[in-house]
Protein backbone atom coordinates (compact mmCIF):
# COMPACT_ATOMS: atom_id res chain seq x y z
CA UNK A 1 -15.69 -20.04 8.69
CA UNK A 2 -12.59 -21.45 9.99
CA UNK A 3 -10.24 -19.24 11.47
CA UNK A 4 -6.35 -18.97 12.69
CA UNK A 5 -4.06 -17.29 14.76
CA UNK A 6 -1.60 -14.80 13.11
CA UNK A 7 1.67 -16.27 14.32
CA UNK A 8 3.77 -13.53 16.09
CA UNK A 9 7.67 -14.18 16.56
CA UNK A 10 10.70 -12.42 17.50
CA UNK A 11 12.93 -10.46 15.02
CA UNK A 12 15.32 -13.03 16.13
CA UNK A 13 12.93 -16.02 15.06
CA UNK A 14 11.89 -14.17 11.86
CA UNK A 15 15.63 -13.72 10.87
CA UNK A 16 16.00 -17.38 11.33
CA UNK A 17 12.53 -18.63 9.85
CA UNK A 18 12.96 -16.27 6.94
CA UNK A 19 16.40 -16.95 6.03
CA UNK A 20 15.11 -20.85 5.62
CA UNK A 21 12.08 -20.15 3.51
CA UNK A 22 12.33 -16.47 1.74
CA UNK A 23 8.36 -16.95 0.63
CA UNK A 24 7.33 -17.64 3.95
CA UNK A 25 5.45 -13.63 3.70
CA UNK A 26 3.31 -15.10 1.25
CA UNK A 27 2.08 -18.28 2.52
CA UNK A 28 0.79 -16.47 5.70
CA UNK A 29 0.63 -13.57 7.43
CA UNK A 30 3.43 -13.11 10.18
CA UNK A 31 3.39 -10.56 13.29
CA UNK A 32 7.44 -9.73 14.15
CA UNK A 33 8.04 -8.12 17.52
CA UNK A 34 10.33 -5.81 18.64
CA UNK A 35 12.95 -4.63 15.93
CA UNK A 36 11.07 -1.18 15.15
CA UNK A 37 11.55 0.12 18.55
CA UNK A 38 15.46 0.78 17.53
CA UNK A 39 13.48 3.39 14.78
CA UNK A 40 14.22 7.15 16.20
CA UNK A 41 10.61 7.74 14.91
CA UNK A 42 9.32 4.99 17.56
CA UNK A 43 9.44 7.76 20.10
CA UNK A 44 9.01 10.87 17.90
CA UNK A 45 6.13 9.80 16.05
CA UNK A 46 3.91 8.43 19.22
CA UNK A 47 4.12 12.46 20.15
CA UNK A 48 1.38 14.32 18.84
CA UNK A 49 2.50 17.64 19.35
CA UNK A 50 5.97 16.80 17.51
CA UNK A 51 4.04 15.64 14.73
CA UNK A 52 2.54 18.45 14.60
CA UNK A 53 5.46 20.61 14.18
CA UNK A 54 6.97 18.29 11.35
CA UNK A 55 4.21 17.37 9.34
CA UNK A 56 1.65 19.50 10.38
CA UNK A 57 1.84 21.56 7.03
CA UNK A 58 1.01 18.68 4.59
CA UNK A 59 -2.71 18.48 2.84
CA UNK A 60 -4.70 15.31 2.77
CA UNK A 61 -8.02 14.00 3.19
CA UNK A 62 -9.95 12.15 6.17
CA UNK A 63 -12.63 9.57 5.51
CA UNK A 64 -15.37 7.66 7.19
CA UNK A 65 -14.34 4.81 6.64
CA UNK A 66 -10.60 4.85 5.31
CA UNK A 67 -12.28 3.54 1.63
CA UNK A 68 -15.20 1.93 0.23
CA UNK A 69 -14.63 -1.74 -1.11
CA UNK A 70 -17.99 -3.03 -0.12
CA UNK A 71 -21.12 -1.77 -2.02
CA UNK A 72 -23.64 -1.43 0.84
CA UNK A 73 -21.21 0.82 2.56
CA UNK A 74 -21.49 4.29 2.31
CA UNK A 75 -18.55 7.04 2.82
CA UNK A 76 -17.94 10.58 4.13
CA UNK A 77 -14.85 12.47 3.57
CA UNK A 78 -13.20 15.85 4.08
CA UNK A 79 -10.38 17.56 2.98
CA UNK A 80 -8.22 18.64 5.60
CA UNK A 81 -3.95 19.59 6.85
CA UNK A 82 -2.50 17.53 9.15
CA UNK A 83 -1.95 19.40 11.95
CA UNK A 84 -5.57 20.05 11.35
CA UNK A 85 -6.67 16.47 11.72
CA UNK A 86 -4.40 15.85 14.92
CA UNK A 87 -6.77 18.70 16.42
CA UNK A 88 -9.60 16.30 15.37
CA UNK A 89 -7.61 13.36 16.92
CA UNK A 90 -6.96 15.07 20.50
CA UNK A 91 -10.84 16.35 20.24
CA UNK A 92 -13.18 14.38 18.33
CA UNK A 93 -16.43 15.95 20.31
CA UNK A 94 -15.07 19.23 18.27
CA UNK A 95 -15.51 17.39 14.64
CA UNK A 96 -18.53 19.71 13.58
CA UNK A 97 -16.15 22.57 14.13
CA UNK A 98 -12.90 21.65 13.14
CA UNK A 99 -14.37 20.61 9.59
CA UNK A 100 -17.20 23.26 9.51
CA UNK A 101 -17.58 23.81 5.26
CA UNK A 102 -14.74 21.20 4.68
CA UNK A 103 -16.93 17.91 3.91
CA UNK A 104 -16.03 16.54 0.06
CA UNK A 105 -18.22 13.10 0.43
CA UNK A 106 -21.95 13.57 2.82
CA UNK A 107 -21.73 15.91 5.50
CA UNK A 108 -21.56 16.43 8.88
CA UNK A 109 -24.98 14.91 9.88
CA UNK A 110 -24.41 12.15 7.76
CA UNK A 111 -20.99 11.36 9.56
CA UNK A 112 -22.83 11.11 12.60
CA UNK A 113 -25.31 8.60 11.01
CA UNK A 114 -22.50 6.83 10.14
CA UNK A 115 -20.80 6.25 13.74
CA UNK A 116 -17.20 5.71 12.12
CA UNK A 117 -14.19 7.73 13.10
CA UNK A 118 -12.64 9.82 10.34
CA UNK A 119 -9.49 8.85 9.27
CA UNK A 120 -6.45 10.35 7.36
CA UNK A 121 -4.76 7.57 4.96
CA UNK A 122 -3.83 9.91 2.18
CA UNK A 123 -0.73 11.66 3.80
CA UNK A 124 1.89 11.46 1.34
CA UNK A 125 5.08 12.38 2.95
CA UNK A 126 7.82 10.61 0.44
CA UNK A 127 8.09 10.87 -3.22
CA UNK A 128 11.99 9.61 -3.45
CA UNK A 129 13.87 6.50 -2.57
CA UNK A 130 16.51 8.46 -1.00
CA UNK A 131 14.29 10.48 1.13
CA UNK A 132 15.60 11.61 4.32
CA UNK A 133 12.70 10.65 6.76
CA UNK A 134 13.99 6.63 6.05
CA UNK A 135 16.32 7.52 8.34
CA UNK A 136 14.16 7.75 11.16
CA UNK A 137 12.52 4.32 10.56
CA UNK A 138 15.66 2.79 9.78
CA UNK A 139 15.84 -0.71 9.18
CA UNK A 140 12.20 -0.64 8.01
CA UNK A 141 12.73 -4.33 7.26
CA UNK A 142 14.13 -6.83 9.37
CA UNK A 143 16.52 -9.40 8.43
CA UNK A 144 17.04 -11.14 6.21
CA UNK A 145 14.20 -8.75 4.16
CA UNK A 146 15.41 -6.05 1.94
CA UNK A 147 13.55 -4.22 -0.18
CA UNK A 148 14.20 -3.31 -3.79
CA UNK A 149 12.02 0.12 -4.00
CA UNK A 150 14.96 2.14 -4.70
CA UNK A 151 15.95 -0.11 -7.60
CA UNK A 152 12.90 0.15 -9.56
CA UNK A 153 12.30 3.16 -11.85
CA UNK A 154 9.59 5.73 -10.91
CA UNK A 155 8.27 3.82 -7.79
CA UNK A 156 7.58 6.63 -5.57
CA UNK A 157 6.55 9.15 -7.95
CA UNK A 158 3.59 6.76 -9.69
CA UNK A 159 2.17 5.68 -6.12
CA UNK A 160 2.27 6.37 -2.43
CA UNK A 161 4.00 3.31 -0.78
CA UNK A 162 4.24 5.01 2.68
CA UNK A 163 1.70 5.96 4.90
CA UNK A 164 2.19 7.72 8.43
CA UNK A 165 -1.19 6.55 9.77
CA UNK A 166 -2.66 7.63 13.08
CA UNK A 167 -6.64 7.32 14.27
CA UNK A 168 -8.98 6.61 16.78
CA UNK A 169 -10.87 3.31 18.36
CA UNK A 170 -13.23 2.49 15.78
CA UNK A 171 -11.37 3.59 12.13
CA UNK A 172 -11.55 0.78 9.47
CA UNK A 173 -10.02 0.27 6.67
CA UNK A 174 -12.04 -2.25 5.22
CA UNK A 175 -11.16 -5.62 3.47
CA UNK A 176 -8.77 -4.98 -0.02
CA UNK A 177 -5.69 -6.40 -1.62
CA UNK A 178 -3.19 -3.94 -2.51
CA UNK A 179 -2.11 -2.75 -6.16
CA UNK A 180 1.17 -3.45 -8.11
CA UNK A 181 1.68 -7.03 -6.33
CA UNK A 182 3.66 -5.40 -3.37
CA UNK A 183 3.88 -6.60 0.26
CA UNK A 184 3.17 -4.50 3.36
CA UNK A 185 3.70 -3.57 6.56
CA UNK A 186 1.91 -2.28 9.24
CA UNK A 187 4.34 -1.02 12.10
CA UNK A 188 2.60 -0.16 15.18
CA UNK A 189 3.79 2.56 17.40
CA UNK A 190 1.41 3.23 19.31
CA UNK A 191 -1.99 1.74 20.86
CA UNK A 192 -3.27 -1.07 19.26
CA UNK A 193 -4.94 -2.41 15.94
CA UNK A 194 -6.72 -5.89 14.84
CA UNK A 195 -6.14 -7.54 11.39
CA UNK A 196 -8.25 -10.09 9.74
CA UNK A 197 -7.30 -11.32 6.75
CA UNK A 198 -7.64 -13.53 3.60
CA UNK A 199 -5.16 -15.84 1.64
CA UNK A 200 -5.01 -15.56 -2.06
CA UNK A 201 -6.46 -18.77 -2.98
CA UNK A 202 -9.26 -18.00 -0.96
CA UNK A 203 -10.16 -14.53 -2.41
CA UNK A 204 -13.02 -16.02 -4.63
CA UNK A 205 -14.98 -16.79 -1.71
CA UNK A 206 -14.49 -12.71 -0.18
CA UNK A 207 -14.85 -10.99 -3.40
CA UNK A 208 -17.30 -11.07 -6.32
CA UNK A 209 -16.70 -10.73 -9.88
CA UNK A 210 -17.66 -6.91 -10.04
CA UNK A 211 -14.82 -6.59 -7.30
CA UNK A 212 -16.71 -6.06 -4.30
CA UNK A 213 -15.30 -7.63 -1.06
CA UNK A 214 -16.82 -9.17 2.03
CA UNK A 215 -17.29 -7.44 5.31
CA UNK A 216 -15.53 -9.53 7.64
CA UNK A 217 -17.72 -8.06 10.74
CA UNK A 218 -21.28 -9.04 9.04
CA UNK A 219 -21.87 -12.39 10.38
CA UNK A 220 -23.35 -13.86 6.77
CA UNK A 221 -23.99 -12.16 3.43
CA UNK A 222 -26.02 -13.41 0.24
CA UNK A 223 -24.02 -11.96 -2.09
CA UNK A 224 -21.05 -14.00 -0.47
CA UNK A 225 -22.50 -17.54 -0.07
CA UNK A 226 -19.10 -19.47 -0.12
CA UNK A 227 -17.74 -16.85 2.72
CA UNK A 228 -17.47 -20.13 5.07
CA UNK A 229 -15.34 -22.29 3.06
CA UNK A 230 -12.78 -19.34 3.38
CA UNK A 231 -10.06 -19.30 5.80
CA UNK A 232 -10.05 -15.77 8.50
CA UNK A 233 -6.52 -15.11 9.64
CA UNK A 234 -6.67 -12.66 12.37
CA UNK A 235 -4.67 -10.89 14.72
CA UNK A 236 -3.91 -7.74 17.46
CA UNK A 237 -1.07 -5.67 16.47
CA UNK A 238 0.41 -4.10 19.66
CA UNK A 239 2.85 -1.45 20.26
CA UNK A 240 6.19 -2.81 18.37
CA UNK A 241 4.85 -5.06 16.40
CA UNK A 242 5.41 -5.44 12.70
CA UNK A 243 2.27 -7.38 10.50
CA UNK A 244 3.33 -8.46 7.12
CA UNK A 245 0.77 -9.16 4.76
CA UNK A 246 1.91 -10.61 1.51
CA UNK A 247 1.13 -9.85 -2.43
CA UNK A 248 -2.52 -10.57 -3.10
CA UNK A 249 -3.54 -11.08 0.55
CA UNK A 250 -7.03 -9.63 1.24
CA UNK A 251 -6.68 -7.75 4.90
CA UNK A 252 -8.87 -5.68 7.07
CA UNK A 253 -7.53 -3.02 9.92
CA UNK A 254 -9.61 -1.77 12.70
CA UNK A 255 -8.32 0.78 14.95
CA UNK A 256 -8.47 -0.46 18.80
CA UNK A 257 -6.71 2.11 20.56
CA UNK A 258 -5.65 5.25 20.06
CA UNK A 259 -2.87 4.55 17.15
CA UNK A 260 -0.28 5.82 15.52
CA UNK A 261 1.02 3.85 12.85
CA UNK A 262 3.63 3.66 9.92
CA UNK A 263 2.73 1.46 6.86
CA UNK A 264 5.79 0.63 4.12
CA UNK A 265 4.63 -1.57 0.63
CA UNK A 266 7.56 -3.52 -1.07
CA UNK A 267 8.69 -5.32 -3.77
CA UNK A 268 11.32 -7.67 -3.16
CA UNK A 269 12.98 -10.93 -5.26
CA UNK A 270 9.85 -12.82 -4.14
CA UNK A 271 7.37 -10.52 -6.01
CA UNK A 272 8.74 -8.80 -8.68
CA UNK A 273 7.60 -10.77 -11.15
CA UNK A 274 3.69 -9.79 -9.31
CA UNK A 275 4.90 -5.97 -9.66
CA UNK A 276 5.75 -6.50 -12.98
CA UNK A 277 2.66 -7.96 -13.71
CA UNK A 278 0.67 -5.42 -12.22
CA UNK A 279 -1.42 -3.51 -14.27
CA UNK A 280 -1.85 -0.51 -12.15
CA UNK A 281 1.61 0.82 -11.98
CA UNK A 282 1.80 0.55 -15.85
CA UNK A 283 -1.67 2.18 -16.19
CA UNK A 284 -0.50 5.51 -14.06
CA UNK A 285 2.56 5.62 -16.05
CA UNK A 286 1.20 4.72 -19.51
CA UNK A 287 -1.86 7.81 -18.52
CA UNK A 288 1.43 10.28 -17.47
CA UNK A 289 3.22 9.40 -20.62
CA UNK A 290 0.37 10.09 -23.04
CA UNK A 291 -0.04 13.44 -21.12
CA UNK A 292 3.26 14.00 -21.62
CA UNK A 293 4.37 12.81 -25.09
CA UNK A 294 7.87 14.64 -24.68
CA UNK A 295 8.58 11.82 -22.03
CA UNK A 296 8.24 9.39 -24.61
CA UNK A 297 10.25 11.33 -27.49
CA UNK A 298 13.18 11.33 -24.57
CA UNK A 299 12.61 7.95 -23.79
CA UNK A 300 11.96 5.84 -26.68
CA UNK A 301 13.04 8.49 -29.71
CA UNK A 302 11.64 7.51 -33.05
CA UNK A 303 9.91 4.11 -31.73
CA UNK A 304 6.35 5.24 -31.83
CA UNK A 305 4.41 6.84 -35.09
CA UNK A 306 1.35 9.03 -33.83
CA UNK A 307 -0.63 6.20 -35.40
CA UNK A 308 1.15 2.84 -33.10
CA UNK A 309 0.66 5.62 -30.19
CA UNK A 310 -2.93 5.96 -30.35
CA UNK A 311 -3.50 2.02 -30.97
CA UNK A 312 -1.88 1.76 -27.86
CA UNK A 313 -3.60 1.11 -24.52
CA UNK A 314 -1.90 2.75 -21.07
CA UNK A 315 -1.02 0.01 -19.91
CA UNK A 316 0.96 -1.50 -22.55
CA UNK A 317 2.59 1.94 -23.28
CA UNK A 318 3.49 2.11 -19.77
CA UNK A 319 5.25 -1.13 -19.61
CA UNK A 320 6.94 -1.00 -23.28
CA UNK A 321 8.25 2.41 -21.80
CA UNK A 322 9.04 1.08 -18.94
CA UNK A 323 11.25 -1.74 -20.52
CA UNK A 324 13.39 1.18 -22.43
CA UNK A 325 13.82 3.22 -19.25
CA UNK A 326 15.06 -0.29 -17.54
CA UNK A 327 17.26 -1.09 -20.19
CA UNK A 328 19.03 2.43 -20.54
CA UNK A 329 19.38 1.69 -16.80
CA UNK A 330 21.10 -1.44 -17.37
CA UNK A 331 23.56 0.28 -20.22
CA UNK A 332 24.58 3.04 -17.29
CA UNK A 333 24.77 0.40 -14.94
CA UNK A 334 28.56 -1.45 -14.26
CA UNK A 335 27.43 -4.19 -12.39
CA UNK A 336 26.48 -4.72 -8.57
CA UNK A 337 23.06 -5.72 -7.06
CA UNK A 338 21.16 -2.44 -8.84
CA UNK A 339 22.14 -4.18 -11.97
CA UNK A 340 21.10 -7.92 -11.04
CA UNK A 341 17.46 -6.51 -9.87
CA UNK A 342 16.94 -4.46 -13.05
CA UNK A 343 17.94 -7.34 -15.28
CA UNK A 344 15.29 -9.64 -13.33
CA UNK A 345 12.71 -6.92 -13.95
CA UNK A 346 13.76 -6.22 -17.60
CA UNK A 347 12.72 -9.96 -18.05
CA UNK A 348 9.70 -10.08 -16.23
CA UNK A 349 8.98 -7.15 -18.27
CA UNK A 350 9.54 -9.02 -21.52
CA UNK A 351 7.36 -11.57 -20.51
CA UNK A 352 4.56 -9.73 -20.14
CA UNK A 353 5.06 -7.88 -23.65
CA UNK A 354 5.40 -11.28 -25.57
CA UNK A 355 1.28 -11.63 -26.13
CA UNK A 356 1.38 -8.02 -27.35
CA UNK A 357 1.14 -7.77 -30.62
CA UNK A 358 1.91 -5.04 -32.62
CA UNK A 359 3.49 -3.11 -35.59
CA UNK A 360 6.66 -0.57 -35.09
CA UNK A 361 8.92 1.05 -37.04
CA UNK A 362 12.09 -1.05 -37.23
């Protein structure tokens, strides 16, 4: 398998590489040093006591490893608080204890068998564009980036697109590609981490047809016989140090050190017509508006008959919806950049309904 170097550069040579060649995320991955460390979180958030205190409170679960996306691998989670994870963190020999009649997934023994680190990726800590805890990671993108989350109807509320991420020498998060065509970030604040990961174009020699993904750390596998025509991009993320992994690229995190870590997923004007595209956004939202037909009566009054409802699909409901809630946008909207972004969406919206066919009331 041939492999390569993830290039790291300066925020000052991102600014000027990026600024040059906007798609430059998505032809490889890029490692940017340095700007995060102006974040008031860079100190805060490498403190475990302090996170504690401000997120200690919040329920999520731990698992062994972070997912499953490879079918020999087996998994062990447990539900857990914060606050009572960081006590795992600071004294893993205490596991058994600390999650004594708390495993979901396997159990204690079979955590043991497993020899994996538990590891909390499920913390969901904002639900709103506007949330006040951006300030502390503030600018969460480097120039030139900038992000159109906040544009985007619903973005936050249908997914998690922020993770506060913090685990111990040995946690995995195994190879994936994201949903909803977004690019990430994983912003390193302290110890360190190692990436490997996969372009695009080379995903049909990493994953099968049922979905299942390659382990980068077996050295063959049978059920992945083109593995070596594929390209492995790899990489240690160190303390202040930004990777950015764009829209479709398979990656794979192991935990070196001792970590703490914040992870962001955008959508910029280089992928929004991937987002758009993306079935799993419109899936959520098409599965929340069917549970909640009064959404659609608000929405879309007196487009649907109980009988074009039911021939729908989620997905298609959830972008057809999605196109009325973008264009009442656009009516309320004067003008500006909120109004530019929503009429690029609104199209790439149209463009995926033009195959659907279907009958509605005039």
């Amino acid at each position: 398998m041939r492999t390569r170097e993830i290039p790291k550069v300066s925020h000052k040579e991102f600014k000027e590489l990026a600024s040059e060649n906007p798609s430059l995320l998505h032809e490889n991955p890029w490692i940017v040093e340095g700007y995060i460390r102006e974040w008031s979180a860079f100190e805060e958030w490498r403190d475990f006591d302090k996170l504690r205190a401000t997120f200690g409170h919040l329920e999520a679960f731990a698992k062994a490893p972070n997912f499953i996306t490879h079918r020999k691998s087996s998994l062990v989670s447990v539900k857990t608080r914060f606050d009572q994870y960081l006590d795992y963190i600071e004294h893993p020999e205490h596991a058994e204890h600390i999650y004594e009649d708390c495993w979901l997934e396997g159990s204690f023994e079979e955590f043991t068998r497993l020899g994996l680190p538990l590891y909390c990726g499920t913390l969901r800590m904002i639900h709103t564009a506007d949330d006040p805890l951006f300030r502390q990671v503030d600018p969460i993108l480097p120039e030139p980036l900038k992000s159109w989350n906040h544009v985007l109807p619903y973005y936050y509320t249908l997914f998690n697109h922020f993770w506060l991420l913090v685990s111990l020498p040995g946690a995995l998060t195994p190879l994936h590609t994201d949903n909803n065509g977004t690019i990430a970030l994983i912003a390193q604040l302290r110890g360190r981490k190692r990436a490997t990961l996969f372009s695009p174009s080379d995903l049909q020699h990493v994953r099968t047809t049922r979905g299942d993904f390659f382990d980068p750390n077996l050295t063959e596998d049978p059920e992945f016989p083109t593995a070596s025509l594929a390209t492995r991009w790899h990489g240690d993320i160190d303390e202040g140090e930004v990777l950015f992994v764009g829209t479709n690229w398979a990656h794979h995190v192991e935990t070196l050190e001792t970590s703490v870590s914040v992870s962001f997923d955008f959508v910029d004007k280089t992928n929004l017509a991937a987002y758009a595209r993306s079935n799993a956004w419109a899936s959520a939202f098409g599965a929340r508006l069917r549970r909640k037909p009064e959404l659609i009566k608000e929405k879309m009054p007196g487009l649907f008959t109980d009988r074009s409802l039911s021939e729908l699909d989620d997905v298609t409901l959830g972008r057809l919806v999605m196109k009325e809630v973008v264009q009442q946008g656009l009516d309320r909207q004067p003008g500006g950049e909120a109004r530019s972004v929503l009429r690029s969406y609104h199209s790439e919206l149209s463009r995926t309904l033009e195959p659907v066919a279907m009958a509605l009331p005039a």
